[in-house]
PDB file of N, CA and C in Angstrom:
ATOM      1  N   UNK A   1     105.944  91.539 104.389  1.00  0.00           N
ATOM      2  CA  UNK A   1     106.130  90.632 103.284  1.00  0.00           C
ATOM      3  C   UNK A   1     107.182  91.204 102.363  1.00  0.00           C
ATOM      4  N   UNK A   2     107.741  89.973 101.663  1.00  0.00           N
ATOM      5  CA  UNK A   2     108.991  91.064 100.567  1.00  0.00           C
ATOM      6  C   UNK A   2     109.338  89.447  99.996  1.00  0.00           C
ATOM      7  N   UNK A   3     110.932  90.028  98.678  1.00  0.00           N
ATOM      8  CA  UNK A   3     110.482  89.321  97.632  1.00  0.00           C
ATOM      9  C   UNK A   3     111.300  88.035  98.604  1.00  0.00           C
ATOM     10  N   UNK A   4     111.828  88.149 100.248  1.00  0.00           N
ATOM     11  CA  UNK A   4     112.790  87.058 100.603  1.00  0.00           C
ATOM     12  C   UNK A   4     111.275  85.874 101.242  1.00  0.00           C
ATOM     13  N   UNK A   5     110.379  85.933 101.250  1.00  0.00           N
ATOM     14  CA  UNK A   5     108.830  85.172 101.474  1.00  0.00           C
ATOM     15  C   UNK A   5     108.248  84.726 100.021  1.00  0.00           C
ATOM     16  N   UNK A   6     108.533  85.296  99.005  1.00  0.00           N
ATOM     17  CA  UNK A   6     107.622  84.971  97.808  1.00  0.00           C
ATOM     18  C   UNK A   6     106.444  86.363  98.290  1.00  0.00           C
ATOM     19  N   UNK A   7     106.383  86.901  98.723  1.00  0.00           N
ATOM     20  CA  UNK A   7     105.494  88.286  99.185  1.00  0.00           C
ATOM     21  C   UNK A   7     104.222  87.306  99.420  1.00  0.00           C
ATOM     22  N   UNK A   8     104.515  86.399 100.905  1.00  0.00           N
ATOM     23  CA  UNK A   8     103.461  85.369 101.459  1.00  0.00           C
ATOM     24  C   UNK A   8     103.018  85.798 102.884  1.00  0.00           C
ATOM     25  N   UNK A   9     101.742  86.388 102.703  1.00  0.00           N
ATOM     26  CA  UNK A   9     101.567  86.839 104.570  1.00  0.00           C
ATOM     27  C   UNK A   9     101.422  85.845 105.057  1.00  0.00           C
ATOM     28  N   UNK A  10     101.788  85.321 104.795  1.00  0.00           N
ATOM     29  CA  UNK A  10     101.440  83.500 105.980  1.00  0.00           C
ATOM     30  C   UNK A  10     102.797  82.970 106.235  1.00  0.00           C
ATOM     31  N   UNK A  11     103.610  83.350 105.418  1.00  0.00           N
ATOM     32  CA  UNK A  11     104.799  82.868 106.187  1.00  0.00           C
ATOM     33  C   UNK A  11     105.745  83.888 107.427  1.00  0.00           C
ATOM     34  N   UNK A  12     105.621  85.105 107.372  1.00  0.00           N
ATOM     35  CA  UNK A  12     106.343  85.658 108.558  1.00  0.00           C
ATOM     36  C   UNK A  12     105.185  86.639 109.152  1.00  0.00           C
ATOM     37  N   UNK A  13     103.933  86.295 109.462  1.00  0.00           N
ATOM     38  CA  UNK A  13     103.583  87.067 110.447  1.00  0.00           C
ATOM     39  C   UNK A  13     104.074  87.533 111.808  1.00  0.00           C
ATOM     40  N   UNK A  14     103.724  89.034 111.805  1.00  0.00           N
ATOM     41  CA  UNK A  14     104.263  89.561 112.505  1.00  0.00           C
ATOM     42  C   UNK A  14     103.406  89.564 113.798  1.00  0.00           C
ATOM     43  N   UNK A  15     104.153  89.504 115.288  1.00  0.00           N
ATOM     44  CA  UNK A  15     103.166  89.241 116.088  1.00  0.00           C
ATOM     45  C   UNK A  15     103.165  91.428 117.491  1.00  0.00           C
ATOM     46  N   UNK A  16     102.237  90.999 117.661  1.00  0.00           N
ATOM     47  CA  UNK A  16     102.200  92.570 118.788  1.00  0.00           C
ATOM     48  C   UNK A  16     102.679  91.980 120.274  1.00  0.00           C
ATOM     49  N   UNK A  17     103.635  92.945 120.293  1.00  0.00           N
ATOM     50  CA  UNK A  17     104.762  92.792 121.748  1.00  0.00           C
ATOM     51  C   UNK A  17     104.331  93.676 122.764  1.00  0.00           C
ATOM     52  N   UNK A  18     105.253  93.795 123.681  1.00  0.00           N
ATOM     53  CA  UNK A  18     104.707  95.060 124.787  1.00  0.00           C
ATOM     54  C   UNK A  18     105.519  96.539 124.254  1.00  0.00           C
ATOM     55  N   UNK A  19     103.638  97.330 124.867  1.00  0.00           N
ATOM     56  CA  UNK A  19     103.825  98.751 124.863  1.00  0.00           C
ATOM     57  C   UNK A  19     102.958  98.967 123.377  1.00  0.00           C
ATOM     58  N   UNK A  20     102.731  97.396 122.389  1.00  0.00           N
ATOM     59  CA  UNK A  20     101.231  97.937 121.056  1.00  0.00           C
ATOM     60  C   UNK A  20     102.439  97.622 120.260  1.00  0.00           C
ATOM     61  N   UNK A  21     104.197  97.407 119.970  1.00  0.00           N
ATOM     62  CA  UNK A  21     104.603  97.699 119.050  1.00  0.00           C
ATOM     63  C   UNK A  21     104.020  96.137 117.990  1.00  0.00           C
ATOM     64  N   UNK A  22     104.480  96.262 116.670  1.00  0.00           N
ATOM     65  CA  UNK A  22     104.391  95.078 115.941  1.00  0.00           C
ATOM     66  C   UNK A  22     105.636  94.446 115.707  1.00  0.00           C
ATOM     67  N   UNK A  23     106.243  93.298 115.548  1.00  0.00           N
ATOM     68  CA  UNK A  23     107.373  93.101 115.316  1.00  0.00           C
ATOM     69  C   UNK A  23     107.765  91.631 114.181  1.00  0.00           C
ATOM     70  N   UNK A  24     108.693  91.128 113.614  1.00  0.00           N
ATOM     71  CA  UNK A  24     108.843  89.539 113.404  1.00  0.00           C
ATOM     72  C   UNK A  24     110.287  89.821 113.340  1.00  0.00           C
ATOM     73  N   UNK A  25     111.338  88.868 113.737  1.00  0.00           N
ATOM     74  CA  UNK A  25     112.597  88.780 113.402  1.00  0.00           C
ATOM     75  C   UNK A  25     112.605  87.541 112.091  1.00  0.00           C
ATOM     76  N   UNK A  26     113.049  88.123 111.482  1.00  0.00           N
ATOM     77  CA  UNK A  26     113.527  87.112 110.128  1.00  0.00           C
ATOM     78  C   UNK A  26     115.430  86.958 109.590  1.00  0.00           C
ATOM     79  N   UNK A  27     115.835  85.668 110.202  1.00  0.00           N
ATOM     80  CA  UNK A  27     117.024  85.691 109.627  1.00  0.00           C
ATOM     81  C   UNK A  27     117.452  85.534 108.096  1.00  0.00           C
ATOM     82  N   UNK A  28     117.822  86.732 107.220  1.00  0.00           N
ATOM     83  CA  UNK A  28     118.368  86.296 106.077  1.00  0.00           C
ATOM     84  C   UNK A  28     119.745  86.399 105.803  1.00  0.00           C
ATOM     85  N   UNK A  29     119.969  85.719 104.511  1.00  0.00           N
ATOM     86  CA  UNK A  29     121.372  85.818 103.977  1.00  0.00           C
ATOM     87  C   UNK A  29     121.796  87.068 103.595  1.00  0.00           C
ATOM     88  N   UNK A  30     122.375  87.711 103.394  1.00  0.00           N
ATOM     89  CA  UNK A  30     122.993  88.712 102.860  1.00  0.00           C
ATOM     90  C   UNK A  30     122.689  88.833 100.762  1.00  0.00           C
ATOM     91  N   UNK A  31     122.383  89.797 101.245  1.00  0.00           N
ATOM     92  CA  UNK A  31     121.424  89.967  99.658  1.00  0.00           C
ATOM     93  C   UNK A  31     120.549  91.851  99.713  1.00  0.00           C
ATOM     94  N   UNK A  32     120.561  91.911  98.962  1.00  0.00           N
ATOM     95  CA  UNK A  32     119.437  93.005  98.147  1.00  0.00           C
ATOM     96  C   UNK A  32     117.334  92.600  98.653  1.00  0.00           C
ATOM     97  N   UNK A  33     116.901  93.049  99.642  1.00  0.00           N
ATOM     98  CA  UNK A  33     115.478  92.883  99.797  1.00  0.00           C
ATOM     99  C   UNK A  33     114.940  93.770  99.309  1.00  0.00           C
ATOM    100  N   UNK A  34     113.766  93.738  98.859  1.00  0.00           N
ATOM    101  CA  UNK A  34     112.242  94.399  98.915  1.00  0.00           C
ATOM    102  C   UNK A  34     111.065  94.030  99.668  1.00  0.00           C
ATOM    103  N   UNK A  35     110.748  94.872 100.483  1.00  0.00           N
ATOM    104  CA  UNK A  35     109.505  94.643 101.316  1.00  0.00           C
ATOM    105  C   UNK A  35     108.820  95.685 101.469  1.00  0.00           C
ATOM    106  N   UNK A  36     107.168  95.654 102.076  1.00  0.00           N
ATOM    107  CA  UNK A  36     106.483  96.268 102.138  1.00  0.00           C
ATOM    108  C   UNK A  36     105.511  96.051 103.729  1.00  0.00           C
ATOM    109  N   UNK A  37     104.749  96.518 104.221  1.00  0.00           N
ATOM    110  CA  UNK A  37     103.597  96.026 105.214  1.00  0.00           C
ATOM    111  C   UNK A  37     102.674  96.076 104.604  1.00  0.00           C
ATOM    112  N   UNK A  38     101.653  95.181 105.225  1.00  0.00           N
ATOM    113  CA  UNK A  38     100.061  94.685 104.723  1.00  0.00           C
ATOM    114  C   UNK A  38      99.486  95.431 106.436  1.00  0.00           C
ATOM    115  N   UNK A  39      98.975  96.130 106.187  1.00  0.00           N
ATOM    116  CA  UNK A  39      98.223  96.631 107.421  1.00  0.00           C
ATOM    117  C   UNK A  39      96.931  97.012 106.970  1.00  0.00           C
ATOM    118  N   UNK A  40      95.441  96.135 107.802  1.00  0.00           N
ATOM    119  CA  UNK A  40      94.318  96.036 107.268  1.00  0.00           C
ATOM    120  C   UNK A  40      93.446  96.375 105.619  1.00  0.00           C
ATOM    121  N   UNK A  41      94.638  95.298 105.212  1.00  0.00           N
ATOM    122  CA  UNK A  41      94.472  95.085 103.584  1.00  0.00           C
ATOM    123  C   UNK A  41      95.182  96.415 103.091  1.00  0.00           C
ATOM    124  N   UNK A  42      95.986  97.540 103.700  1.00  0.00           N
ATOM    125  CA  UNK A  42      96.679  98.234 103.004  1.00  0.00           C
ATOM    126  C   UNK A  42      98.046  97.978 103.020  1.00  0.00           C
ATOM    127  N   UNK A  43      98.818  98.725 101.518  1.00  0.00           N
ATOM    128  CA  UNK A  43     100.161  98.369 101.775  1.00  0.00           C
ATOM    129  C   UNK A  43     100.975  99.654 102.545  1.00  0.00           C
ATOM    130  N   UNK A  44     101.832  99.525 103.127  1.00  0.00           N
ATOM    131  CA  UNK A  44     102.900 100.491 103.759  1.00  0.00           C
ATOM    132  C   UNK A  44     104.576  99.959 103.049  1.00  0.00           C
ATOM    133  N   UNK A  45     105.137 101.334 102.971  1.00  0.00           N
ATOM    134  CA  UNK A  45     106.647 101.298 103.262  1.00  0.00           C
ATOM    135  C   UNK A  45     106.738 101.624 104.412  1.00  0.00           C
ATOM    136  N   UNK A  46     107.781 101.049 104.794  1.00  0.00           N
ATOM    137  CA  UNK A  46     108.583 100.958 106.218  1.00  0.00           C
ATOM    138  C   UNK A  46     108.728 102.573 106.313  1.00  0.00           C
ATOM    139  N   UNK A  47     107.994 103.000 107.496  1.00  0.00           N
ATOM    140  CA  UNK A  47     108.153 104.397 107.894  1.00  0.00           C
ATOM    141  C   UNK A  47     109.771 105.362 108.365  1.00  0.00           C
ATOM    142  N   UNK A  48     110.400 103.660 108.555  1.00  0.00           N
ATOM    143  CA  UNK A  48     112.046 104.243 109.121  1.00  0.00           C
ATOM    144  C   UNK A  48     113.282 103.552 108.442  1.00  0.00           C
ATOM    145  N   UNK A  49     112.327 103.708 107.364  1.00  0.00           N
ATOM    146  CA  UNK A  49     113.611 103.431 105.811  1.00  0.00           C
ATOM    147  C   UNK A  49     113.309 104.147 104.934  1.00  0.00           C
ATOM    148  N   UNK A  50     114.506 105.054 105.008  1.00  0.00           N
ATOM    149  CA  UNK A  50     113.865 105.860 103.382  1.00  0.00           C
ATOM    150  C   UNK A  50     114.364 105.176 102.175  1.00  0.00           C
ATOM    151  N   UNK A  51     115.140 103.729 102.274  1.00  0.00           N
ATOM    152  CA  UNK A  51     115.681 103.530 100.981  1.00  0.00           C
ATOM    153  C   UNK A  51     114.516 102.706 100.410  1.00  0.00           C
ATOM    154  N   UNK A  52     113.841 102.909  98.804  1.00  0.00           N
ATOM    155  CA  UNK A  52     112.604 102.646  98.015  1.00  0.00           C
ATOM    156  C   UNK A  52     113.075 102.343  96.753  1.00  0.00           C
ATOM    157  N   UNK A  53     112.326 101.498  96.260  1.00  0.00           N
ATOM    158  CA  UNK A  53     112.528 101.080  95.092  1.00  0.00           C
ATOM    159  C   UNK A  53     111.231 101.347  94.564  1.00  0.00           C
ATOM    160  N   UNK A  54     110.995 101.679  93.013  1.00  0.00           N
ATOM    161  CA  UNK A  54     109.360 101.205  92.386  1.00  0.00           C
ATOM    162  C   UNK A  54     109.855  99.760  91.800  1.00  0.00           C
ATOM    163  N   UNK A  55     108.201  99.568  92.188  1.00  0.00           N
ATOM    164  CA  UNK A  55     107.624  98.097  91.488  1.00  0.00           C
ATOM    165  C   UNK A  55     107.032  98.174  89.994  1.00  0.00           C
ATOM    166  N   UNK A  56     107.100  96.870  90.238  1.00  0.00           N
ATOM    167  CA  UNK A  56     105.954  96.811  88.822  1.00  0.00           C
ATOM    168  C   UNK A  56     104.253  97.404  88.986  1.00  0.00           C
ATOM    169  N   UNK A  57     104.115  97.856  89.982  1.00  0.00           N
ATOM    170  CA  UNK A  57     102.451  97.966  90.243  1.00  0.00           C
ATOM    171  C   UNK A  57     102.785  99.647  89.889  1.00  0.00           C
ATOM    172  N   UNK A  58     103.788 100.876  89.894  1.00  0.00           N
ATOM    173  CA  UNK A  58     103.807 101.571  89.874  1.00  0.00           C
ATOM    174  C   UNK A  58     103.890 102.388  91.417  1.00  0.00           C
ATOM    175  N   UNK A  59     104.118 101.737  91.861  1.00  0.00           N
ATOM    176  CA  UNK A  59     104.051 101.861  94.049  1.00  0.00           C
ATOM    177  C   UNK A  59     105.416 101.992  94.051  1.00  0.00           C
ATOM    178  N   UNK A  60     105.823 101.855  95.615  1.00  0.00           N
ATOM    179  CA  UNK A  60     107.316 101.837  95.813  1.00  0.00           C
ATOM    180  C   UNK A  60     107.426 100.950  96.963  1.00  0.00           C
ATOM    181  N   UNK A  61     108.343 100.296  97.068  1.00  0.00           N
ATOM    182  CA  UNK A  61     108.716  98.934  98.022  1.00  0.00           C
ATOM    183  C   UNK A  61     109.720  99.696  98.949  1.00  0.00           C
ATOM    184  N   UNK A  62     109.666  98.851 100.086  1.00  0.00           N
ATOM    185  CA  UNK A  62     111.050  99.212 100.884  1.00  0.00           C
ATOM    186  C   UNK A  62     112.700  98.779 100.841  1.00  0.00           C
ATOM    187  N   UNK A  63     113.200  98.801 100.631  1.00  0.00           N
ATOM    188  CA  UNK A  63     114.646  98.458 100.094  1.00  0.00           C
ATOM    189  C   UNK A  63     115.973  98.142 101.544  1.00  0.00           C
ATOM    190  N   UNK A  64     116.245  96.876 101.401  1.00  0.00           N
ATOM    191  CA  UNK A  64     117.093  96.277 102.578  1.00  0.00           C
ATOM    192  C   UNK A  64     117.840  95.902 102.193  1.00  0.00           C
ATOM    193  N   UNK A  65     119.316  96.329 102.444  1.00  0.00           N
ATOM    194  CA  UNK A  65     120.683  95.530 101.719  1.00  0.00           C
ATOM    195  C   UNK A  65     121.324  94.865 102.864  1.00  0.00           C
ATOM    196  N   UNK A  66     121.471  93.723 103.010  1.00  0.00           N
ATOM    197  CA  UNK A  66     122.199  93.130 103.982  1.00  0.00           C
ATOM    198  C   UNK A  66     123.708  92.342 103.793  1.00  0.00           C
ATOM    199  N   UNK A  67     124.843  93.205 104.302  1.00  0.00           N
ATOM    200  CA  UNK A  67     126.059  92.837 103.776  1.00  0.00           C
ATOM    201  C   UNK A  67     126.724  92.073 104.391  1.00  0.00           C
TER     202      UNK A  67
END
């Protein structure tokens, strides 16, 4: 989820592929993202992005620049 959904798990669920991985392709525009994972009601940053932003909750989001 991130701020390019309205941070809506119902709109880009992610589905499990072969070999267990998780995945969703989402086409966006070119812009500045923040996202995070919802994994059994917890949140995650993206384990293979170190770029982070803090939120307003005092947490840190994952950070996607697409040029």
């Amino acid at each position: 989820m991130g701020d390019f959904n309205k941070w809506n798990a119902k709109t880009h669920p992610m589905k499990r592929i072969k070999g267990g991985v998780w995945e969703k392709i989402v086409m966006l525009p070119s812009g500045r993202y923040e996202y995070k994972f919802l994994v059994d009601g917890h949140w995650w940053t993206d384990p293979k992005n170190e770029q982070t932003c803090y939120n307003c909750f005092g947490t840190q989001n994952s950070v996607i620049v697409i040029g």
